[in-house]
C-alpha atoms as a PDB file:
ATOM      1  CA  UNK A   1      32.880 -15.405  22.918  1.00  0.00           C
ATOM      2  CA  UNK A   2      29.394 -14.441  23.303  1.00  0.00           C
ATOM      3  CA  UNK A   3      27.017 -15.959  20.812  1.00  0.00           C
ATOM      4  CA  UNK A   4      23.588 -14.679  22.509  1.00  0.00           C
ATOM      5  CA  UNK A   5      22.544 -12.807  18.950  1.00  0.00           C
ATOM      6  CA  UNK A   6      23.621 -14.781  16.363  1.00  0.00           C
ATOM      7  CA  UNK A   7      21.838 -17.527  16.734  1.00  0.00           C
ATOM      8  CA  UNK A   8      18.951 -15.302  16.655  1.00  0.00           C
ATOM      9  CA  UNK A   9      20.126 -14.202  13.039  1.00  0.00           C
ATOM     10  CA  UNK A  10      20.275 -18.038  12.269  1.00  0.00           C
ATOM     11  CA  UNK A  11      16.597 -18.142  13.326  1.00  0.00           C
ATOM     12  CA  UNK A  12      15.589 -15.459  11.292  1.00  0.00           C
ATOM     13  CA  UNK A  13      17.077 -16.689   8.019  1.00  0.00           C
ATOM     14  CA  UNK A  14      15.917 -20.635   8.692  1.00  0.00           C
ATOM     15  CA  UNK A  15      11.794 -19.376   9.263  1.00  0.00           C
ATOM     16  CA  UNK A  16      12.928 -17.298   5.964  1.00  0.00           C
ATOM     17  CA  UNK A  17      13.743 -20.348   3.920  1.00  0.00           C
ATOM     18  CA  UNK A  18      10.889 -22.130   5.317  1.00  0.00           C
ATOM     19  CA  UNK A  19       8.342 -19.681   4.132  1.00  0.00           C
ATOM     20  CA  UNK A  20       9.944 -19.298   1.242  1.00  0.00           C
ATOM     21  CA  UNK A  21       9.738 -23.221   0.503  1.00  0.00           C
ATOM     22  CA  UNK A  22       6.363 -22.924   1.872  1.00  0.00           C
ATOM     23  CA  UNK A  23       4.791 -20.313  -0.294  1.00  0.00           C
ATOM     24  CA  UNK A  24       6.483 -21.271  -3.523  1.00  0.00           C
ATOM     25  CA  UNK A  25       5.211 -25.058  -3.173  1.00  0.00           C
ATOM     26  CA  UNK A  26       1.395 -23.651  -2.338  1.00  0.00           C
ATOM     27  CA  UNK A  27       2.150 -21.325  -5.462  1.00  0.00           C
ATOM     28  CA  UNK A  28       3.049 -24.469  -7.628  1.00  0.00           C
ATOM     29  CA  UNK A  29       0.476 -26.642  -7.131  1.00  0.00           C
ATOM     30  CA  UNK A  30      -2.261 -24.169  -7.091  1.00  0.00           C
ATOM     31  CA  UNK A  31      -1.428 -22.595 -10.698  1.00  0.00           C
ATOM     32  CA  UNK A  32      -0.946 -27.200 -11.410  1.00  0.00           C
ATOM     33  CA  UNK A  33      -4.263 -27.131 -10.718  1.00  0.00           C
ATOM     34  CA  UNK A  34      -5.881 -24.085 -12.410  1.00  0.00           C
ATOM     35  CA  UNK A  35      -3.833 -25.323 -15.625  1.00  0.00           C
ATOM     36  CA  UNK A  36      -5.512 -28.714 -14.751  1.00  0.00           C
ATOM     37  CA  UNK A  37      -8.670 -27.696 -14.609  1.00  0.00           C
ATOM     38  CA  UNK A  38      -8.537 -25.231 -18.225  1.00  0.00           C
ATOM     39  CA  UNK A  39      -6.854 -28.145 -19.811  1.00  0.00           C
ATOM     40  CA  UNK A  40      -9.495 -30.583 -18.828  1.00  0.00           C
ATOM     41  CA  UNK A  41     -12.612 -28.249 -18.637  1.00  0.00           C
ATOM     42  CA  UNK A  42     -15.561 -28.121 -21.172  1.00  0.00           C
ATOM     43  CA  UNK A  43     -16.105 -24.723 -23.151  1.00  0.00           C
ATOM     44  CA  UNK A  44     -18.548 -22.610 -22.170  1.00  0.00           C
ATOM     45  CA  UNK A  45     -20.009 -18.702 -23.651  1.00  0.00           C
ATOM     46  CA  UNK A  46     -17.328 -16.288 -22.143  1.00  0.00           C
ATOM     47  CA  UNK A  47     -14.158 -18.904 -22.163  1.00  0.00           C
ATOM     48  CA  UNK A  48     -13.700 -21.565 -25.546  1.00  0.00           C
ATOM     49  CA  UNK A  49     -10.007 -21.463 -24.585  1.00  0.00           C
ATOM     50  CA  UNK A  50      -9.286 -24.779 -23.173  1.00  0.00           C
ATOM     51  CA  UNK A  51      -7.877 -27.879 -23.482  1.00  0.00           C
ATOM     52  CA  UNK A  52      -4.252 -27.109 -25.463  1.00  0.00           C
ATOM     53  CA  UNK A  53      -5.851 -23.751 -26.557  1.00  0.00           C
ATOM     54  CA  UNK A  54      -5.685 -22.492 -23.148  1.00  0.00           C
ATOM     55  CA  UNK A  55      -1.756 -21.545 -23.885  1.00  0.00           C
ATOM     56  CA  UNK A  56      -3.324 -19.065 -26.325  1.00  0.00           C
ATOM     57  CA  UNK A  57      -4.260 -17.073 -22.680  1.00  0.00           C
ATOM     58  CA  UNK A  58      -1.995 -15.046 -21.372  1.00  0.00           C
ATOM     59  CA  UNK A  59      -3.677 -15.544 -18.176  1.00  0.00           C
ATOM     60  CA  UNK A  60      -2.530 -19.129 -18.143  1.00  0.00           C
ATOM     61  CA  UNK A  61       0.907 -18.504 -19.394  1.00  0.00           C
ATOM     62  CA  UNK A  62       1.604 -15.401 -17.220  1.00  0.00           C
ATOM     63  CA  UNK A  63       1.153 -17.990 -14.214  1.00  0.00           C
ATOM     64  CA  UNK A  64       3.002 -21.291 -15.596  1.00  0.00           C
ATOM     65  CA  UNK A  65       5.801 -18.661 -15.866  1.00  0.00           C
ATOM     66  CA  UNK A  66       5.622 -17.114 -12.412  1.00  0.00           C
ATOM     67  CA  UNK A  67       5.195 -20.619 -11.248  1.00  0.00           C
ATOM     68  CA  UNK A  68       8.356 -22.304 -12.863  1.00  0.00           C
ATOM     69  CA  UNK A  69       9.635 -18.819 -10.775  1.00  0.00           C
ATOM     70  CA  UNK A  70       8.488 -20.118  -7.724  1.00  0.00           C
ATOM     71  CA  UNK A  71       9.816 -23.901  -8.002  1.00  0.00           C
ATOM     72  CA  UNK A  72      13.200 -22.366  -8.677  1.00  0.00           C
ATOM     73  CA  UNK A  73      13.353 -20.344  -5.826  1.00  0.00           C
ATOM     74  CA  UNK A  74      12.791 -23.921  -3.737  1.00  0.00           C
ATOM     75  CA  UNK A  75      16.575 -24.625  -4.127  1.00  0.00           C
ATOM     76  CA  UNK A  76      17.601 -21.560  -3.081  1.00  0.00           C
ATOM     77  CA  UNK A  77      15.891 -21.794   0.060  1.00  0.00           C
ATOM     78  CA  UNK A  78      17.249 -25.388   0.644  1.00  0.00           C
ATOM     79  CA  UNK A  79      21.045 -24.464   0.888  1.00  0.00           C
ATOM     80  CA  UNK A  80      19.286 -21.349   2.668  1.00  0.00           C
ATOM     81  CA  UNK A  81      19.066 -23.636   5.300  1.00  0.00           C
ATOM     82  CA  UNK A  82      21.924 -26.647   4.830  1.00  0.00           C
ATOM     83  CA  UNK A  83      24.350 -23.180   4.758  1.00  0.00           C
ATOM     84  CA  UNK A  84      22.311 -20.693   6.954  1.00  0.00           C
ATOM     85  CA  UNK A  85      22.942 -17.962   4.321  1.00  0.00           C
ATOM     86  CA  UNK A  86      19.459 -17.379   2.392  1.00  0.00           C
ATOM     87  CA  UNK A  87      20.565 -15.722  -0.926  1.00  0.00           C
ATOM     88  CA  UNK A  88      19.261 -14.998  -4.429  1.00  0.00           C
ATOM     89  CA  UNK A  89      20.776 -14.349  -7.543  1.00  0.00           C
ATOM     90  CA  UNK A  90      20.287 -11.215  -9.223  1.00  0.00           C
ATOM     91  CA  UNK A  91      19.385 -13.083 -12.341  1.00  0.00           C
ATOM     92  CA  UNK A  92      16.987 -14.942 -10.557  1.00  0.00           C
ATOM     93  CA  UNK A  93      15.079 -11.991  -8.804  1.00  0.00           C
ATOM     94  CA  UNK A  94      14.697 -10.466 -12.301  1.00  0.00           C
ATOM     95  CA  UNK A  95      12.581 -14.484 -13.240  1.00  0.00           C
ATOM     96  CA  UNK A  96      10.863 -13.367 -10.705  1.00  0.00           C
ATOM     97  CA  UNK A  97      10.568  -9.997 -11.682  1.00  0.00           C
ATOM     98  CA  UNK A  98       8.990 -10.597 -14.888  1.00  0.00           C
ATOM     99  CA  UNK A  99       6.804 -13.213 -13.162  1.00  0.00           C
ATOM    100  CA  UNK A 100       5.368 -11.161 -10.671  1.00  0.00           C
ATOM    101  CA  UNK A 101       4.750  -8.178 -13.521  1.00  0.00           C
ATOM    102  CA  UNK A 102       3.170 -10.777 -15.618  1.00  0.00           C
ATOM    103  CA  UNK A 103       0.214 -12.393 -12.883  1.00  0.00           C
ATOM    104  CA  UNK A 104       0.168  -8.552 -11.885  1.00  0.00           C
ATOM    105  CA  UNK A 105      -1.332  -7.138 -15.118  1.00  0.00           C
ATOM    106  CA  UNK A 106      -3.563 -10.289 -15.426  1.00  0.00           C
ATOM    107  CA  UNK A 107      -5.304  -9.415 -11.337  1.00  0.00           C
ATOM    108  CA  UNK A 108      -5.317  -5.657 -12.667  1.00  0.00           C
ATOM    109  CA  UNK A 109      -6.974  -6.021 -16.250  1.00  0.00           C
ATOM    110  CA  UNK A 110      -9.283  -8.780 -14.539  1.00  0.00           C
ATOM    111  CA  UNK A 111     -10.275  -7.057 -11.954  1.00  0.00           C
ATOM    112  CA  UNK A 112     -10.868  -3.609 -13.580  1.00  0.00           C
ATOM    113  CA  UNK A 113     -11.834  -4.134 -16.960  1.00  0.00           C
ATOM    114  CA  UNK A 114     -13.656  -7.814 -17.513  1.00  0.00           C
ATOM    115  CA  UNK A 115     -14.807  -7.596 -13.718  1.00  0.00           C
ATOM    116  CA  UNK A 116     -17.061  -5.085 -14.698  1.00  0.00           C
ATOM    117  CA  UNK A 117     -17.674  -6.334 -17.977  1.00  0.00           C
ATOM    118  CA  UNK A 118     -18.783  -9.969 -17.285  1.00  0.00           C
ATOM    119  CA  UNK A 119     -19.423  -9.425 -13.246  1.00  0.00           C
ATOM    120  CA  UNK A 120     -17.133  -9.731 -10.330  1.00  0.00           C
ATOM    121  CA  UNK A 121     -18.198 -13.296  -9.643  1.00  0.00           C
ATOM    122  CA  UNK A 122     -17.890 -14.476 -12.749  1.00  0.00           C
ATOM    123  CA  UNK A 123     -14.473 -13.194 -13.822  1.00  0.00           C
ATOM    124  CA  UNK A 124     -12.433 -13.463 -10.169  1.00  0.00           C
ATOM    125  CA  UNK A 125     -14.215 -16.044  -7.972  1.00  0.00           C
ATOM    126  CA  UNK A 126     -15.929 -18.639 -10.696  1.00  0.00           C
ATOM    127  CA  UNK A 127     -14.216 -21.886 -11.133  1.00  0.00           C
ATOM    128  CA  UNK A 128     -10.170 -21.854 -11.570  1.00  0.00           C
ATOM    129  CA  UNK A 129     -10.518 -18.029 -12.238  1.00  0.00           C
ATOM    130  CA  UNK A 130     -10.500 -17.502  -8.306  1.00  0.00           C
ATOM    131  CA  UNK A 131      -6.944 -19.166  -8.824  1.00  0.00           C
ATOM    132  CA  UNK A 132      -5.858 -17.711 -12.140  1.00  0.00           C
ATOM    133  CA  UNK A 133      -7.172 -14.157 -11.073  1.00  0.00           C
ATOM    134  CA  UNK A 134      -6.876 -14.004  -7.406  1.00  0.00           C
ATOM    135  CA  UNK A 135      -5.421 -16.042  -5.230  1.00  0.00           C
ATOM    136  CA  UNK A 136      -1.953 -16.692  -7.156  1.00  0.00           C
ATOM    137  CA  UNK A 137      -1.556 -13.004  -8.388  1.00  0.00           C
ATOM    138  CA  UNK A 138      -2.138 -12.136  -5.014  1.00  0.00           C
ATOM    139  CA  UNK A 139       0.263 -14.487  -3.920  1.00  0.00           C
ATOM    140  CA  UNK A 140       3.191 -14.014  -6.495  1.00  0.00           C
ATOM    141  CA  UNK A 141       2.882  -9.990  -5.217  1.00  0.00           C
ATOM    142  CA  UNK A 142       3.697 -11.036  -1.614  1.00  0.00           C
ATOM    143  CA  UNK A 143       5.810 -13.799  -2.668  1.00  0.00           C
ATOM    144  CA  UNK A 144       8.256 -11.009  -4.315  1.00  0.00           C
ATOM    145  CA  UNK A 145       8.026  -8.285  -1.627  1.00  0.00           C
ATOM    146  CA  UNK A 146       8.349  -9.864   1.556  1.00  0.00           C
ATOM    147  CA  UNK A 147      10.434 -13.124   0.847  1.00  0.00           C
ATOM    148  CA  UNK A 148      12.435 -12.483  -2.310  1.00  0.00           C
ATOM    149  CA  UNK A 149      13.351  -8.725  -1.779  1.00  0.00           C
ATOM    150  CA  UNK A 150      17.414 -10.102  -1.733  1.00  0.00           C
ATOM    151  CA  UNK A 151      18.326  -7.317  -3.943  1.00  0.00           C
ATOM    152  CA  UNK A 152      17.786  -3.762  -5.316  1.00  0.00           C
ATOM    153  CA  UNK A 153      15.998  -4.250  -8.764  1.00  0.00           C
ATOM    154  CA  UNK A 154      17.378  -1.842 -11.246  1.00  0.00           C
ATOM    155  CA  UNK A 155      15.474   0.897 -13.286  1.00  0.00           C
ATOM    156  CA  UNK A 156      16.606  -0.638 -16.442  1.00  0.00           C
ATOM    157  CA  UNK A 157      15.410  -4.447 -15.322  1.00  0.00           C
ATOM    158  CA  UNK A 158      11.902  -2.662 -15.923  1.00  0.00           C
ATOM    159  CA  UNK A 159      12.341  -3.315 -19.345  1.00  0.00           C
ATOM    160  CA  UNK A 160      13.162  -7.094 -18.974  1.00  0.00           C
ATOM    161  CA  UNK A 161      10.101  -7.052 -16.727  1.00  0.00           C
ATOM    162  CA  UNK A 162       7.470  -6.756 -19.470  1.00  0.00           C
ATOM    163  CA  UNK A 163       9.728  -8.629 -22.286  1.00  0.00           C
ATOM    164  CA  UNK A 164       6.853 -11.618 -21.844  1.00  0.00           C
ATOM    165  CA  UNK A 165       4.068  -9.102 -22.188  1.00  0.00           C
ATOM    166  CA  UNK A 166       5.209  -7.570 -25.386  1.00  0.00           C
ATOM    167  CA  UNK A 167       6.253 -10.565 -27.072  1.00  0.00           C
ATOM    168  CA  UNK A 168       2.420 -12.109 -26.304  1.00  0.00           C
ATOM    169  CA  UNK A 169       1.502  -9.319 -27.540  1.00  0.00           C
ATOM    170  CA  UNK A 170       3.430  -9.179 -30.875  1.00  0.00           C
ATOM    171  CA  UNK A 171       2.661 -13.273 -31.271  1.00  0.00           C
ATOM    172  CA  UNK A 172      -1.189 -11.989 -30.746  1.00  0.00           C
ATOM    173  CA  UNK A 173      -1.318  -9.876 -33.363  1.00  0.00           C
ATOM    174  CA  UNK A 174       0.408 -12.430 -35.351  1.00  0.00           C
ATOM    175  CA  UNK A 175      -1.966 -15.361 -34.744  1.00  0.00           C
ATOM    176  CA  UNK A 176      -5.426 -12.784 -34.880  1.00  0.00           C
ATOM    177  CA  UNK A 177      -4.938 -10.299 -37.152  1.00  0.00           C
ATOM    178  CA  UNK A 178      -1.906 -11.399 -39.884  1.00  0.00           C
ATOM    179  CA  UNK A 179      -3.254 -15.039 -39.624  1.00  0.00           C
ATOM    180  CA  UNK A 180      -6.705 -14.794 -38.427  1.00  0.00           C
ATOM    181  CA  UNK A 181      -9.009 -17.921 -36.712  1.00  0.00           C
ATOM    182  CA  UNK A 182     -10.439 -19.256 -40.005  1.00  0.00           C
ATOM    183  CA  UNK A 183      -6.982 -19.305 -41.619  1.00  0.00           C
ATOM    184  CA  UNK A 184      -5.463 -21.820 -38.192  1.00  0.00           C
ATOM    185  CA  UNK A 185      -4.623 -18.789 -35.834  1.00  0.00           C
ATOM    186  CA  UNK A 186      -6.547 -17.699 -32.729  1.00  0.00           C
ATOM    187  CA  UNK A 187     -10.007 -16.563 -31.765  1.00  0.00           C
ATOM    188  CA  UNK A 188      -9.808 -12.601 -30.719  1.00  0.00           C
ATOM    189  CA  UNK A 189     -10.547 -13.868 -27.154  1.00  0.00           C
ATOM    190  CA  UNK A 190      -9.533 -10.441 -25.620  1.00  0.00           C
ATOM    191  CA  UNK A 191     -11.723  -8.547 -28.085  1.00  0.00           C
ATOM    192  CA  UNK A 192      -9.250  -6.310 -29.551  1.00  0.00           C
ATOM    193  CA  UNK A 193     -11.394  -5.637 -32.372  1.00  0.00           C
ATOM    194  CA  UNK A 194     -14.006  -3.915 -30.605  1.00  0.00           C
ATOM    195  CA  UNK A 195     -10.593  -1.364 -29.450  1.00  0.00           C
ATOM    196  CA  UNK A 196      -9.834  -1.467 -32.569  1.00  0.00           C
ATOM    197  CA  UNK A 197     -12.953   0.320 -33.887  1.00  0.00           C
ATOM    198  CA  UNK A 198     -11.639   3.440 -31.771  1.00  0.00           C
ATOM    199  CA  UNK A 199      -7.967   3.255 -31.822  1.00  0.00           C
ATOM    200  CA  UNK A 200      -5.128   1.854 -34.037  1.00  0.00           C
ATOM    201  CA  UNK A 201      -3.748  -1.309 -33.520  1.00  0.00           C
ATOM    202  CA  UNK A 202      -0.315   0.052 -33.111  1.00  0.00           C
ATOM    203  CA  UNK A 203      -1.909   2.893 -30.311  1.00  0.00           C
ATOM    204  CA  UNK A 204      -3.537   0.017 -28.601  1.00  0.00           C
ATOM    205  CA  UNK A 205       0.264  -2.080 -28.525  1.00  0.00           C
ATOM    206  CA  UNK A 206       1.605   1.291 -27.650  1.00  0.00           C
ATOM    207  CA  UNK A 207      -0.855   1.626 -24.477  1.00  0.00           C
ATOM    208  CA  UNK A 208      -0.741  -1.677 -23.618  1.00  0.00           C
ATOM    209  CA  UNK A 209       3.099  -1.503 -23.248  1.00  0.00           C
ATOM    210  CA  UNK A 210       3.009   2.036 -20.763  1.00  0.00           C
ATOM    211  CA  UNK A 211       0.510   0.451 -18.870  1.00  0.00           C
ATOM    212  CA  UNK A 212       2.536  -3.052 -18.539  1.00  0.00           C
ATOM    213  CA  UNK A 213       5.838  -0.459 -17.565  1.00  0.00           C
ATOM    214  CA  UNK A 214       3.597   1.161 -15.324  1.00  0.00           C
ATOM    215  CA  UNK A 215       2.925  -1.284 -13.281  1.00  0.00           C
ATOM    216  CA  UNK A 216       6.219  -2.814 -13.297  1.00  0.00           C
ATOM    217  CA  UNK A 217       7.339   0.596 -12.217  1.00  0.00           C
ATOM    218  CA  UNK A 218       5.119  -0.096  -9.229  1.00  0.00           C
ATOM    219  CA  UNK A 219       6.287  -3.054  -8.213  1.00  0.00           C
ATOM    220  CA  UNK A 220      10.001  -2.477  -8.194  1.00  0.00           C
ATOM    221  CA  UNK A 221       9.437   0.764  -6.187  1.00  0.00           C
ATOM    222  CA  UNK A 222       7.568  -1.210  -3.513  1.00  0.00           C
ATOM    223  CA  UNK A 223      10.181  -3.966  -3.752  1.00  0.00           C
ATOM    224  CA  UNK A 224      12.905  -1.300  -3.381  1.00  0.00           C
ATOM    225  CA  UNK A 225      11.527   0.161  -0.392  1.00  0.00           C
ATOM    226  CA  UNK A 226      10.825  -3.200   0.937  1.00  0.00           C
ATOM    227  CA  UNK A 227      14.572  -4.296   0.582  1.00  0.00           C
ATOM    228  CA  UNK A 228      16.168  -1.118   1.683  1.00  0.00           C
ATOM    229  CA  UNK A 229      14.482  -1.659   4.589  1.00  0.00           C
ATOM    230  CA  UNK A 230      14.880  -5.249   5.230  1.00  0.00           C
ATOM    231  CA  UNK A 231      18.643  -3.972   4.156  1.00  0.00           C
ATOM    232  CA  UNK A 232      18.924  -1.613   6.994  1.00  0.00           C
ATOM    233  CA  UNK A 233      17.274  -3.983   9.674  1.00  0.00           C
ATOM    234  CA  UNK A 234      19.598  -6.070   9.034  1.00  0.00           C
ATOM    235  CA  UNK A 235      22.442  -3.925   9.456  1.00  0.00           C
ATOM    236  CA  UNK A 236      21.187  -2.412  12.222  1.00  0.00           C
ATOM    237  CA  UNK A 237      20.997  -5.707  13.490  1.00  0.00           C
ATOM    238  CA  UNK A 238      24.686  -7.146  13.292  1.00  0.00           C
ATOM    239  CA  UNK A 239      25.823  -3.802  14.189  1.00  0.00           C
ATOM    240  CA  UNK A 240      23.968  -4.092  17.789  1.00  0.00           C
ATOM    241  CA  UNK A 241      24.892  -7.762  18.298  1.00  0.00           C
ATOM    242  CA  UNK A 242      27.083  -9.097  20.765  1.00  0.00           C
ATOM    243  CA  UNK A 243      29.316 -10.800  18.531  1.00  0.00           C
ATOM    244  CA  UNK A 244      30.656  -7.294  17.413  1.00  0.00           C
ATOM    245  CA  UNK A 245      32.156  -6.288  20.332  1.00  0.00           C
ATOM    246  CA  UNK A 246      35.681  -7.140  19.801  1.00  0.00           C
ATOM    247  CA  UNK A 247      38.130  -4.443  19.836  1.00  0.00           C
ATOM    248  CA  UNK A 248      39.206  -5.121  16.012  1.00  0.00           C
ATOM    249  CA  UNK A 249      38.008  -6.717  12.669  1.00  0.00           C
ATOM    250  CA  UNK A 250      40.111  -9.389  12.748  1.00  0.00           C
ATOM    251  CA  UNK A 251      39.466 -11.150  16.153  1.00  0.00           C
ATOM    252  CA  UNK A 252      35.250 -10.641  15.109  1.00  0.00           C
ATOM    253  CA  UNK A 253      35.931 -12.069  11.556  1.00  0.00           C
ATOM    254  CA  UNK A 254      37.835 -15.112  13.394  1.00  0.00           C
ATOM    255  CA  UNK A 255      34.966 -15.216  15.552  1.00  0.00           C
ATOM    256  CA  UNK A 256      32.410 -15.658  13.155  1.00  0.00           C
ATOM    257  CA  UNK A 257      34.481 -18.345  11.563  1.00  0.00           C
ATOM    258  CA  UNK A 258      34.481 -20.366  14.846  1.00  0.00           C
ATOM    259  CA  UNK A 259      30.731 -19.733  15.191  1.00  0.00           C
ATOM    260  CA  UNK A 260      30.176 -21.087  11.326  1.00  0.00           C
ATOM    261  CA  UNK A 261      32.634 -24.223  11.340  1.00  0.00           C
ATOM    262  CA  UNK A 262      30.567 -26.928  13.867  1.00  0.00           C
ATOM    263  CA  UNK A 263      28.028 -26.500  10.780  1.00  0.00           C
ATOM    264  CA  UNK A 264      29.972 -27.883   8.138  1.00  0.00           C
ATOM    265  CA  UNK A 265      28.114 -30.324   6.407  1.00  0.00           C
ATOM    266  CA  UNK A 266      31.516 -31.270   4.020  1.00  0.00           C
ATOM    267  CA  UNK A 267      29.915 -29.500   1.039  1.00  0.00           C
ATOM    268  CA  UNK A 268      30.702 -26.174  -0.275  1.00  0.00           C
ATOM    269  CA  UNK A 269      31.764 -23.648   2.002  1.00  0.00           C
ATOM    270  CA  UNK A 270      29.700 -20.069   2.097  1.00  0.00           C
ATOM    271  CA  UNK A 271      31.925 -16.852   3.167  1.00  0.00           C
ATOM    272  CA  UNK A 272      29.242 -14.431   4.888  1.00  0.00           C
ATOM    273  CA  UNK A 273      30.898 -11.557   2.620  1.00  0.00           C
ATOM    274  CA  UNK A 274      27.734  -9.290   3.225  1.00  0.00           C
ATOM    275  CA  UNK A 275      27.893  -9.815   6.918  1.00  0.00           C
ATOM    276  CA  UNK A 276      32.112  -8.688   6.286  1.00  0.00           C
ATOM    277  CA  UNK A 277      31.155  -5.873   4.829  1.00  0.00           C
ATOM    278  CA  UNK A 278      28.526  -4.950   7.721  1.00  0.00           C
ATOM    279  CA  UNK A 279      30.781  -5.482  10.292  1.00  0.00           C
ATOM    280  CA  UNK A 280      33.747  -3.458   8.178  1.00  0.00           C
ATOM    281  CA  UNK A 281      31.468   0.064   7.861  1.00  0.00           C
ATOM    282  CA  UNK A 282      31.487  -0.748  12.216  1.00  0.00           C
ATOM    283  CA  UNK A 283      34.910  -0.904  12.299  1.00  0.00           C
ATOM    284  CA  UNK A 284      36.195   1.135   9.493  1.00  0.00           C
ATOM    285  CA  UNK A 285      39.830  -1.023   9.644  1.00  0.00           C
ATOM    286  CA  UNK A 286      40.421  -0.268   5.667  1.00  0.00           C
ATOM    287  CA  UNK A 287      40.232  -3.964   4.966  1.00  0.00           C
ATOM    288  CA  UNK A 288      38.645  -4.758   1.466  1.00  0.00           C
ATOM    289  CA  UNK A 289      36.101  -7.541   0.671  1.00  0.00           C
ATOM    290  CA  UNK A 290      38.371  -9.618  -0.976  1.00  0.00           C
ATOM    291  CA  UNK A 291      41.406  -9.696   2.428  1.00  0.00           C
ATOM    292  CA  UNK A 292      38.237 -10.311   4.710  1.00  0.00           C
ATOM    293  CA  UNK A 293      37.035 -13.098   2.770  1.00  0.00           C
ATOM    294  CA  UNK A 294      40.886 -14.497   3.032  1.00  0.00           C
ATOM    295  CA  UNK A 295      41.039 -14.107   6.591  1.00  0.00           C
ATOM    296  CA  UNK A 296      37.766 -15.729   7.276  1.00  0.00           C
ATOM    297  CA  UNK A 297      38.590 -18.889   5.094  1.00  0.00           C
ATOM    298  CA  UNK A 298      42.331 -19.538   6.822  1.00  0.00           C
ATOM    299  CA  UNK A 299      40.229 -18.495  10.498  1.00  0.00           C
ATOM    300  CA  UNK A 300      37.699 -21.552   8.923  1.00  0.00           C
ATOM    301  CA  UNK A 301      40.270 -23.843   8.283  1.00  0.00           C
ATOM    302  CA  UNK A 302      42.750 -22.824  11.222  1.00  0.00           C
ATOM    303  CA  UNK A 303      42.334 -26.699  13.146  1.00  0.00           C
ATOM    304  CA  UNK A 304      43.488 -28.449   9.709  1.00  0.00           C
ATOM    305  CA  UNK A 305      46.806 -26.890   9.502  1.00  0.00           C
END
C-alpha cells in the first residue's frame, strides 16, 4: 500500500488542533484578564461599571460567553489529535455561533457609534477596552471562520445566534426602565434615554434585534463559504491521494483501517465515516454509510479474530 498522502492529511488535521488549542487558550486568558482588570479597576467619567457591576455590560458578558466557547473547543481539539479526526459538534458550532455574534456586535457598536462619540482611543485602545473591543472580537471572528468552520450553519441557527442579545436586552429594559437605578436596578450606561427622546422603546428593541440578525446573517454567510470550501479541498484532496487507487471500495476501506490501527491508543475507536463517504462518491459501489462503517470496524479488528 502506498501511504505517501495520508500522512499528509494527518499533518494537516494535527497543526489544526494545535491552532485551535492555541488560539482558544490566548482567547481565554486575555478576556481572564480584561474581566480582571473591570472587576478590580476604579470608576472613572465614561465607565462606573466595575467591580460586580461590570456583569451589567454586555461588553463583558458577550466575551465571558465567547470565552467559555473557546475553552470548550480545547477538548475537542485534544482527541483531535489522540484520534487524528478533528471534529465539532453541531451543537457546539452553534456556542460558538452565538459567541462570535455576541463580541461581533460589541467591535461593531464600539467601533462605529461610541468610537466617534468618546474618541477612537478612548473607546478601542484605552486600558482593557483594547481587549474587550479589539483584540478578542477580532479574534473570536477568525477563531470561527478559519478553525471552527466543521459544519454548514443553518439559516434558522440565526435565530439562536442573537438569543443572548435579545434576552440582555429584555433584562435591560427590566433593570432601567421597569426598575430604574434609584429603585436597585441599573444605571442607563448605554444611554438609551437619549434614543428614546426620538424613537419608542419598543422601535429601538425592534432595531436593535435586525441589526443583531444582520450581522449574524454576515457571519454565517462568510462561515458558509469558508466551510464549503475547506469542504471541497478536502475532497478534492482524498479524491487525488494515493491511497485511493485501489480498484474497489472495499480493498481502500480495508486499507485505511490498516493505516488507522498502529494508532490505537486502547480508548474509543473513531470510524472516518466522512472520509467513507468521500471515497464512496469516487467509487460509486452503492454501499451506504452504515455497511462502510461495518466493514471498516471488522477490517480494524481483523488480527483479533
Amino acid at each position: 500500500m502506498e501511504q505517501k498522502k495520508l500522512p499528509d492529511a494527518l499533518r494537516i488535521n494535527r497543526n489544526r488542533c494545535i491552532l485551535a488549542i492555541v488560539v482558544c487558550s490566548i482567547l481565554c486568558f486575555l478576556v481572564f484578564l480584561a474581566v480582571t482588570d473591570q472587576l478590580l479597576r476604579d470608576p472613572d467619567v465614561l465607565i462606573k461599571e466595575v467591580g460586580w457591576k461590570a456583569y451589567h455590560m454586555f461588553t463583558v458578558l458577550s466575551n465571558i460567553l465567547m470565552a467559555v466557547a473557546a475553552a470548550m473547543c480545547i477538548p475537542f481539539a485534544v482527541d483531535g489529535m489522540r484520534y487524528r479526526n478533528y471534529h465539532l459538534p453541531r451543537w457546539y458550532v452553534n456556542l460558538m455561533y452565538m459567541g462570535t455574534t455576541g463580541v461581533a456586535i460589541t467591535f461593531l457598536i464600539a467601533l462605529t457609534v461610541l468610537a466617534p462619540a468618546a474618541g477612537f482611543y478612548r473607546v478601542m485602545l484605552f486600558s482593557n477596552n483594547i481587549l474587550f473591543h479589539l483584540t478578542c472580537p477580532i479574534l473570536s471572528i477568525l477563531l470561527f471562520f478559519f478553525i471552527n468552520s466543521d459544519h454548514r450553519i443553518k439559516w434558522q441557527s440565526t435565530f439562536i445566534a442573537i438569543i443572548p442579545v435579545v434576552l440582555y436586552a429584555l433584562i435591560y429594559v427590566l433593570m432601567v426602565f421597569i426598575i430604574g437605578e434609584e429603585a436597585g436596578g441599573w444605571r442607563d450606561h448605554y444611554q438609551i434615554y437619549r434614543i428614546a427622546e426620538y424613537l419608542p422603546l419598543p422601535v429601538i428593541l425592534l432595531i436593535l434585534c435586525l441589526i443583531s440578525f444582520g450581522i449574524a446573517t454576515v457571519l454565517r454567510l462568510v462561515h458558509n463559504a469558508i466551510h464549503k470550501r475547506r469542504k471541497a479541498d478536502m475532497e478534492r484532496y482524498y479524491q487525488q491521494a494515493e491511497a485511493f487507487s485501489y480498484p474497489d471500495i472495499e480493498t481502500a476501506i480495508g486499507a485505511l483501517a490498516d493505516l488507522d490501527r498502529p494508532y490505537d491508543m486502547g480508548g474509543e475507536l473513531t470510524v472516518p465515516r466522512r472520509i467513507m463517504n468521500i471515497m464512496e462518491r469516487k467509487y460509486q459501489s452503492g454501499l451506504s454509510t452504515k455497511e462502510m462503517c461495518i466493514r471498516y470496524i471488522e477490517d480494524y479488528f481483523k488480527d483479533e479474530e
